[in-house]
N, C-alpha and C. Protein backbone atom coordinates (compact mmCIF):
# COMPACT_ATOMS: atom_id res chain seq x y z
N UNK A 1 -16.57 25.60 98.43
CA UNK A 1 -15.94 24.42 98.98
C UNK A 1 -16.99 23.31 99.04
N UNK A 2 -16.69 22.24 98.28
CA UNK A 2 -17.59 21.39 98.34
C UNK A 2 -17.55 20.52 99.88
N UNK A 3 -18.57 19.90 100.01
CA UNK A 3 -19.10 19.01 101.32
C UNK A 3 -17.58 18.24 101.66
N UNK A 4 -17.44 17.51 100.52
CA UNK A 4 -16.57 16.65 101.02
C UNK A 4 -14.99 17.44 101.10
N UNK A 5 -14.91 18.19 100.83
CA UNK A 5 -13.19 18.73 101.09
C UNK A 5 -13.61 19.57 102.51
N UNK A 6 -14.46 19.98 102.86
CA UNK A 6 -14.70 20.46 104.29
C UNK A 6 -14.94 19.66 104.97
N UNK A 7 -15.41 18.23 105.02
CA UNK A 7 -15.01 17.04 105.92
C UNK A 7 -13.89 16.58 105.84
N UNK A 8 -13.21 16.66 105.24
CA UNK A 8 -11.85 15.92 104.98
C UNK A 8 -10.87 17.29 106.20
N UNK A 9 -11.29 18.41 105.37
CA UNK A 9 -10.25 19.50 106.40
C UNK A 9 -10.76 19.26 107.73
N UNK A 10 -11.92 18.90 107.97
CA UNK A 10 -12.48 18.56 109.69
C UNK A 10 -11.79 17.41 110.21
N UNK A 11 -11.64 16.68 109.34
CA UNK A 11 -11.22 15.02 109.75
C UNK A 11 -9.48 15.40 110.08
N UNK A 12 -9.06 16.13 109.57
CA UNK A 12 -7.44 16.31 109.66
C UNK A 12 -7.43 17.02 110.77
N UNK A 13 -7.79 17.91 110.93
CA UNK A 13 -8.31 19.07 111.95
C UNK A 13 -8.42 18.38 113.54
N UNK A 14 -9.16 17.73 113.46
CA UNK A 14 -9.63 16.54 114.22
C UNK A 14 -8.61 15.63 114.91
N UNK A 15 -7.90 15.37 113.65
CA UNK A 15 -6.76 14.50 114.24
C UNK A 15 -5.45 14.94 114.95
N UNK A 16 -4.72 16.12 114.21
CA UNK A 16 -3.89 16.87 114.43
C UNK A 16 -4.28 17.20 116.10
N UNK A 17 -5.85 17.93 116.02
CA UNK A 17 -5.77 18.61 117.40
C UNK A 17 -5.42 17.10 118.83
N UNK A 18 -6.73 16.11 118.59
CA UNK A 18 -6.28 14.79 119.17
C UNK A 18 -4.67 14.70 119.29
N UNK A 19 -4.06 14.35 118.36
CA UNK A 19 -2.37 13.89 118.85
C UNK A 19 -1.94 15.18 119.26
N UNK A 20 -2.14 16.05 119.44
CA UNK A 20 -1.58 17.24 120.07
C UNK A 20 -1.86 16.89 121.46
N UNK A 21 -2.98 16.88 121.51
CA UNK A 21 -3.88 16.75 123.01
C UNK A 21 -3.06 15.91 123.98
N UNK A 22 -3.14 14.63 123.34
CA UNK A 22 -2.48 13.25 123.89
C UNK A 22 -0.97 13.56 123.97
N UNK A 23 0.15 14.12 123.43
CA UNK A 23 1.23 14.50 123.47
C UNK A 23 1.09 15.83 124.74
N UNK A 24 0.39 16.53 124.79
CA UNK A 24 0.37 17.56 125.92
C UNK A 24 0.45 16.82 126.92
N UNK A 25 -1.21 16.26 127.14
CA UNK A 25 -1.27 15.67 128.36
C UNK A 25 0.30 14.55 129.04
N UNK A 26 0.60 14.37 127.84
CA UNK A 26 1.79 13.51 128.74
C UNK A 26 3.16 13.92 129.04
N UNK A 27 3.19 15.53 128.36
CA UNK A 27 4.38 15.98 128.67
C UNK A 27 4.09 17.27 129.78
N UNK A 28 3.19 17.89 129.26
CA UNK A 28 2.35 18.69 130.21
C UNK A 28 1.95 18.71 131.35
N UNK A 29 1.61 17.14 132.06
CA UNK A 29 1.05 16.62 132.84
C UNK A 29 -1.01 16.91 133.33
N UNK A 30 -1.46 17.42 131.95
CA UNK A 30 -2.07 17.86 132.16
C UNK A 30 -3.90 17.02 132.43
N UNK A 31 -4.13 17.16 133.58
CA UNK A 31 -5.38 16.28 133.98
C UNK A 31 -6.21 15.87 132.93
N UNK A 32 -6.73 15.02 132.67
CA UNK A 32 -8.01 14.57 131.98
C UNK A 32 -8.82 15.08 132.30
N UNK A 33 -9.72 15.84 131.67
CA UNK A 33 -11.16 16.83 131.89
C UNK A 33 -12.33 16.22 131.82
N UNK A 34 -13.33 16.30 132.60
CA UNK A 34 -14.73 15.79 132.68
C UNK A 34 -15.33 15.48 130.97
N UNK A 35 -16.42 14.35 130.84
CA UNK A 35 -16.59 14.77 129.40
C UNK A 35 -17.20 15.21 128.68
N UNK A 36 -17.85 16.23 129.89
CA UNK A 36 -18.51 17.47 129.07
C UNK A 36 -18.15 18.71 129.74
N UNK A 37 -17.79 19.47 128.98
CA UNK A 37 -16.74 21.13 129.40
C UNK A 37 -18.00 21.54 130.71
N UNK A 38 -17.10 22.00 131.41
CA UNK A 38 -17.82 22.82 132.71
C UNK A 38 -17.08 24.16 132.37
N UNK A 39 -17.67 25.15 132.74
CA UNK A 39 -16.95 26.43 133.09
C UNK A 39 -16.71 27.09 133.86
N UNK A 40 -15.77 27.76 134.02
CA UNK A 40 -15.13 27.80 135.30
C UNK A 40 -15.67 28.92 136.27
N UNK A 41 -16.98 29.51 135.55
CA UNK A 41 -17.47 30.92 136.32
C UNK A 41 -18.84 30.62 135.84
N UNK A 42 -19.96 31.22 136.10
CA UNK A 42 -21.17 31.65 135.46
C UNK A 42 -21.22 32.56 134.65
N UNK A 43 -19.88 33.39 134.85
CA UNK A 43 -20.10 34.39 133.18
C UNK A 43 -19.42 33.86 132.08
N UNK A 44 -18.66 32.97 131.81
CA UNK A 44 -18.23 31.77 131.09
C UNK A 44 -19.51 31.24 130.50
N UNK A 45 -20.00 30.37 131.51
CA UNK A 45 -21.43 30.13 130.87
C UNK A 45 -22.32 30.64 130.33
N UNK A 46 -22.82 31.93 130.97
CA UNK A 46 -23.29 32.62 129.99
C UNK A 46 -23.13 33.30 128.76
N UNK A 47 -22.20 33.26 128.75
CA UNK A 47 -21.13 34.31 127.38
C UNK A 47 -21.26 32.78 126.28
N UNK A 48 -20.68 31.77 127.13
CA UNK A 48 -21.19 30.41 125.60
C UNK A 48 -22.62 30.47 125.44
N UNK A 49 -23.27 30.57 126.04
CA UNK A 49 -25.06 30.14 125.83
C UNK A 49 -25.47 31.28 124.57
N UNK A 50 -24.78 32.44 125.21
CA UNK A 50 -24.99 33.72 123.87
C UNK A 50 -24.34 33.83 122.56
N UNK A 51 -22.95 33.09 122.51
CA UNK A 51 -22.48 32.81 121.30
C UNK A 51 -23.10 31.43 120.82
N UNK A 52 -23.72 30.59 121.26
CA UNK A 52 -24.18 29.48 120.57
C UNK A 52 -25.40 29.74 120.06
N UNK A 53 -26.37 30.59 120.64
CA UNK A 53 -27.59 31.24 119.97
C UNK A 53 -26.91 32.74 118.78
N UNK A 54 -25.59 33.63 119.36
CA UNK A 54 -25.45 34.37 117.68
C UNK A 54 -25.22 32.89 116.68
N UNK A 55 -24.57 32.25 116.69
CA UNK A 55 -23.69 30.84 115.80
C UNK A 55 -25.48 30.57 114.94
N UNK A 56 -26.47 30.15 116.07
CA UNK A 56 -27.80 30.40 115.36
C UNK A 56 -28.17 30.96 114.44
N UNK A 57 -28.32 32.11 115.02
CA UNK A 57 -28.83 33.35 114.07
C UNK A 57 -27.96 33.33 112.95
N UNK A 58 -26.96 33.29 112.89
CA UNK A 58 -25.57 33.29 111.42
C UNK A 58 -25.64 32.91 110.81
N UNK A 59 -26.15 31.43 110.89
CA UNK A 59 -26.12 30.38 110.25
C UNK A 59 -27.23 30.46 109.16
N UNK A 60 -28.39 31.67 109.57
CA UNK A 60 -29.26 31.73 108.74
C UNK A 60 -29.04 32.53 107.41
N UNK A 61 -27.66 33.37 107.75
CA UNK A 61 -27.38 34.34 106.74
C UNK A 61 -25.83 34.09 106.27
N UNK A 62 -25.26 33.69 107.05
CA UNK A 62 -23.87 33.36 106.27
C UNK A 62 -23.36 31.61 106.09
N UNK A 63 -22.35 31.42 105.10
CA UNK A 63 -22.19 29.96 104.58
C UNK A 63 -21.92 29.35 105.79
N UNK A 64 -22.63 28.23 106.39
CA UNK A 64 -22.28 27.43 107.36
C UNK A 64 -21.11 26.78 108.08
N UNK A 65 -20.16 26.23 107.27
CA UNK A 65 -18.56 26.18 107.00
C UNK A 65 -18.11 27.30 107.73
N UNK A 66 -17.91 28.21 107.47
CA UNK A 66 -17.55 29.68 107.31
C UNK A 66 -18.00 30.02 109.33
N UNK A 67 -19.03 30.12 109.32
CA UNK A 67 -19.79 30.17 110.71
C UNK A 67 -19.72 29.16 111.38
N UNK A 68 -19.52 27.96 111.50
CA UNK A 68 -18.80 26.71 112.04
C UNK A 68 -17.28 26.92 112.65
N UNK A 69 -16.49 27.03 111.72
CA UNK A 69 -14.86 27.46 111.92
C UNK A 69 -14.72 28.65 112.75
N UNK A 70 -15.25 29.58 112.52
CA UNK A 70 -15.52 30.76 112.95
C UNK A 70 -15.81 31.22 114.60
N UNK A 71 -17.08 30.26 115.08
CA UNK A 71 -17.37 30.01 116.47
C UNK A 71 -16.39 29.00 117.02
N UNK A 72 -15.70 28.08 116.21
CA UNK A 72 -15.17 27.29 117.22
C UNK A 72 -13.74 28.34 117.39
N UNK A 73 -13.36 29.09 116.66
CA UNK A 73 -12.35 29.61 117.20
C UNK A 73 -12.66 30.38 118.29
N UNK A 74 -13.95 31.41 118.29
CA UNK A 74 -13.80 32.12 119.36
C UNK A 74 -14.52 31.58 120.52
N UNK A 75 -14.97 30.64 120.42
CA UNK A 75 -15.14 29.93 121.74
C UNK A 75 -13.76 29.28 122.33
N UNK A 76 -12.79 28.86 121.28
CA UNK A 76 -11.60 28.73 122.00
C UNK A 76 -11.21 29.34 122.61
N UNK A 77 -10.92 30.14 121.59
CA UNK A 77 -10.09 31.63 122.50
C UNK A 77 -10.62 31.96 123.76
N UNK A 78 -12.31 32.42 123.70
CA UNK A 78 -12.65 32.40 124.78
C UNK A 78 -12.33 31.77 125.96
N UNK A 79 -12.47 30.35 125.78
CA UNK A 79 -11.98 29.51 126.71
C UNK A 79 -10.55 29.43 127.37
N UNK A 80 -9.61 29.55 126.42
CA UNK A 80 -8.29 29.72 126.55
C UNK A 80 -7.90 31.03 127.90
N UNK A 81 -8.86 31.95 127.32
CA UNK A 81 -8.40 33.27 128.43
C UNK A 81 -9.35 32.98 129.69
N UNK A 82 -10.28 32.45 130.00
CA UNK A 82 -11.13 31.95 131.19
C UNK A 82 -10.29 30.75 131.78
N UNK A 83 -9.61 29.89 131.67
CA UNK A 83 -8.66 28.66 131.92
C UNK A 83 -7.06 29.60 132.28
N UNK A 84 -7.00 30.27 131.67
CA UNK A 84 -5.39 30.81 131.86
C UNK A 84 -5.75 31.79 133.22
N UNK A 85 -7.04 32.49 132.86
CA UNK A 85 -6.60 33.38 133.97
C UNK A 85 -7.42 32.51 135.53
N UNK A 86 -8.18 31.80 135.51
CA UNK A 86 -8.92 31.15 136.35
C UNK A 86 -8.54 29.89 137.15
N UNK A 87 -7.77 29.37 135.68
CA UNK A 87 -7.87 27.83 136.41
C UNK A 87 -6.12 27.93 135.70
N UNK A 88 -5.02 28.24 136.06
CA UNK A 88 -4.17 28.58 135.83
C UNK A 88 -3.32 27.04 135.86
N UNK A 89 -3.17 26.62 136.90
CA UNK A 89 -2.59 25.66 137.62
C UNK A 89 -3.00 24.22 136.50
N UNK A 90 -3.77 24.12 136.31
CA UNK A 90 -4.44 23.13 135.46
C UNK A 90 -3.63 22.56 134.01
N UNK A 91 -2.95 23.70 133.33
CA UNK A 91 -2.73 23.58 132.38
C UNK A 91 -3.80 23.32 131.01
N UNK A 92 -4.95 23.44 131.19
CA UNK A 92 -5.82 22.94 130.35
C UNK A 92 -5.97 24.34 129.26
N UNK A 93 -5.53 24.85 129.72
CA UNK A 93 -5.29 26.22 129.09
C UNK A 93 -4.26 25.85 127.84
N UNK A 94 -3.73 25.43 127.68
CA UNK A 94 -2.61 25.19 126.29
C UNK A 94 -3.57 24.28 125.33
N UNK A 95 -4.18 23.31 125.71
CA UNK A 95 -4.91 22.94 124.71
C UNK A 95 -5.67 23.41 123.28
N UNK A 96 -6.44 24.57 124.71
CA UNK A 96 -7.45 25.37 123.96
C UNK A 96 -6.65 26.49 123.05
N UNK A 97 -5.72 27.00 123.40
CA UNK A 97 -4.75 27.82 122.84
C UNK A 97 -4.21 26.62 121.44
N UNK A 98 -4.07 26.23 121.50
CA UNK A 98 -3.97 25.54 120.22
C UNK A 98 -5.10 24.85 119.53
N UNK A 99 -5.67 24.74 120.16
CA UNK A 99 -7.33 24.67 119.18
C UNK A 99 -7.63 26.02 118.23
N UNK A 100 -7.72 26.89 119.24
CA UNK A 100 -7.65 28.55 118.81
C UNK A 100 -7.04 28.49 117.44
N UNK A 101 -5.60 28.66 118.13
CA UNK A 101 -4.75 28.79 116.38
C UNK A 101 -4.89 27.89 115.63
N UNK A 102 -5.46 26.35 115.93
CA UNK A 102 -5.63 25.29 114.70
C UNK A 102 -7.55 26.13 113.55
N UNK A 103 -7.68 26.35 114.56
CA UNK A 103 -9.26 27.21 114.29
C UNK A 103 -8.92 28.35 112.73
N UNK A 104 -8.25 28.99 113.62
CA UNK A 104 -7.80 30.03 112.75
C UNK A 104 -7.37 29.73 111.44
N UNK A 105 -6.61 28.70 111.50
CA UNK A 105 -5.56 28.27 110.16
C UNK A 105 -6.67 27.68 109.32
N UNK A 106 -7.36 27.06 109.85
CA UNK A 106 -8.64 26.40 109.06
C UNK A 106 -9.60 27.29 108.24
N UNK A 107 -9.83 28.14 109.51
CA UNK A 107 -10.69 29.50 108.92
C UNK A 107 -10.03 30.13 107.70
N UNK A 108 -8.74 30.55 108.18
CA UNK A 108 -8.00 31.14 106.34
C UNK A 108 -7.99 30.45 105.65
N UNK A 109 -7.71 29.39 105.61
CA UNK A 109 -7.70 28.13 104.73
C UNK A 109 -9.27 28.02 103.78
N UNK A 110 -10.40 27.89 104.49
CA UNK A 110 -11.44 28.09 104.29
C UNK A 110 -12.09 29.98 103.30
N UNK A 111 -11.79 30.43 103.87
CA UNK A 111 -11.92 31.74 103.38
C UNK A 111 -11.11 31.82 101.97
N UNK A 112 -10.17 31.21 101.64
CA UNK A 112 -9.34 31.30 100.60
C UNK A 112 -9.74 30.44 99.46
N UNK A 113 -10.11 29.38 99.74
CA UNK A 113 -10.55 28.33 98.95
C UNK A 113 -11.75 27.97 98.64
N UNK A 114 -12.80 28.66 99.63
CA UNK A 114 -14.25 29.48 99.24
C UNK A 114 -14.94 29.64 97.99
């Protein structure tokens, strides 16, 4: 996959998730979030600090693209199940749940066209 068709799938990616976001929040009712992610526990935090150093290490051995798409899904996900079961009330939990599956679709998408 050349440079530029993996910016272009980021740039769509990007946008899709944005008007999703903005359509939640206003049907959802769902708060505007600080603008940098907090987490909702210290083992949250720690569990990202350790996947952002494996995302490191990966990056040295597998295609970057590939390991990019890859962490942002499971940091979604991650996030998604720390927000649903924690911060329930919030709704901020649907977001990330659709980041997740926008993640995913990208990732096959990516893996296929590889």
């Amino acid at each position: 996959m050349s440079g530029t068709h993996f910016l272009i799938v980021i740039l769509v990616a990007a946008f899709i998730n944005t008007v999703f976001y903005v359509y939640a929040r206003k049907k959802l009712g769902i708060s505007k979030p600080p603008w940098w992610y907090k987490p909702v526990n210290s083992t949250q935090g720690l569990v990202e600090v350790v996947l952002l150093i494996l995302l490191g290490f990966s990056l040295l051995r597998f295609p970057p693209e590939i390991m990019l798409i890859f962490y942002l899904f499971v940091i979604n996900g991650f996030r998604t199940f720390m927000e649903w079961k924690y911060e329930r009330e919030n709704k901020q939990y649907v977001h990330y749940l659709f980041s997740t599956f926008l993640s995913l679709v990208i990732f096959i998408y990516i893996c296929i066209f590889i």
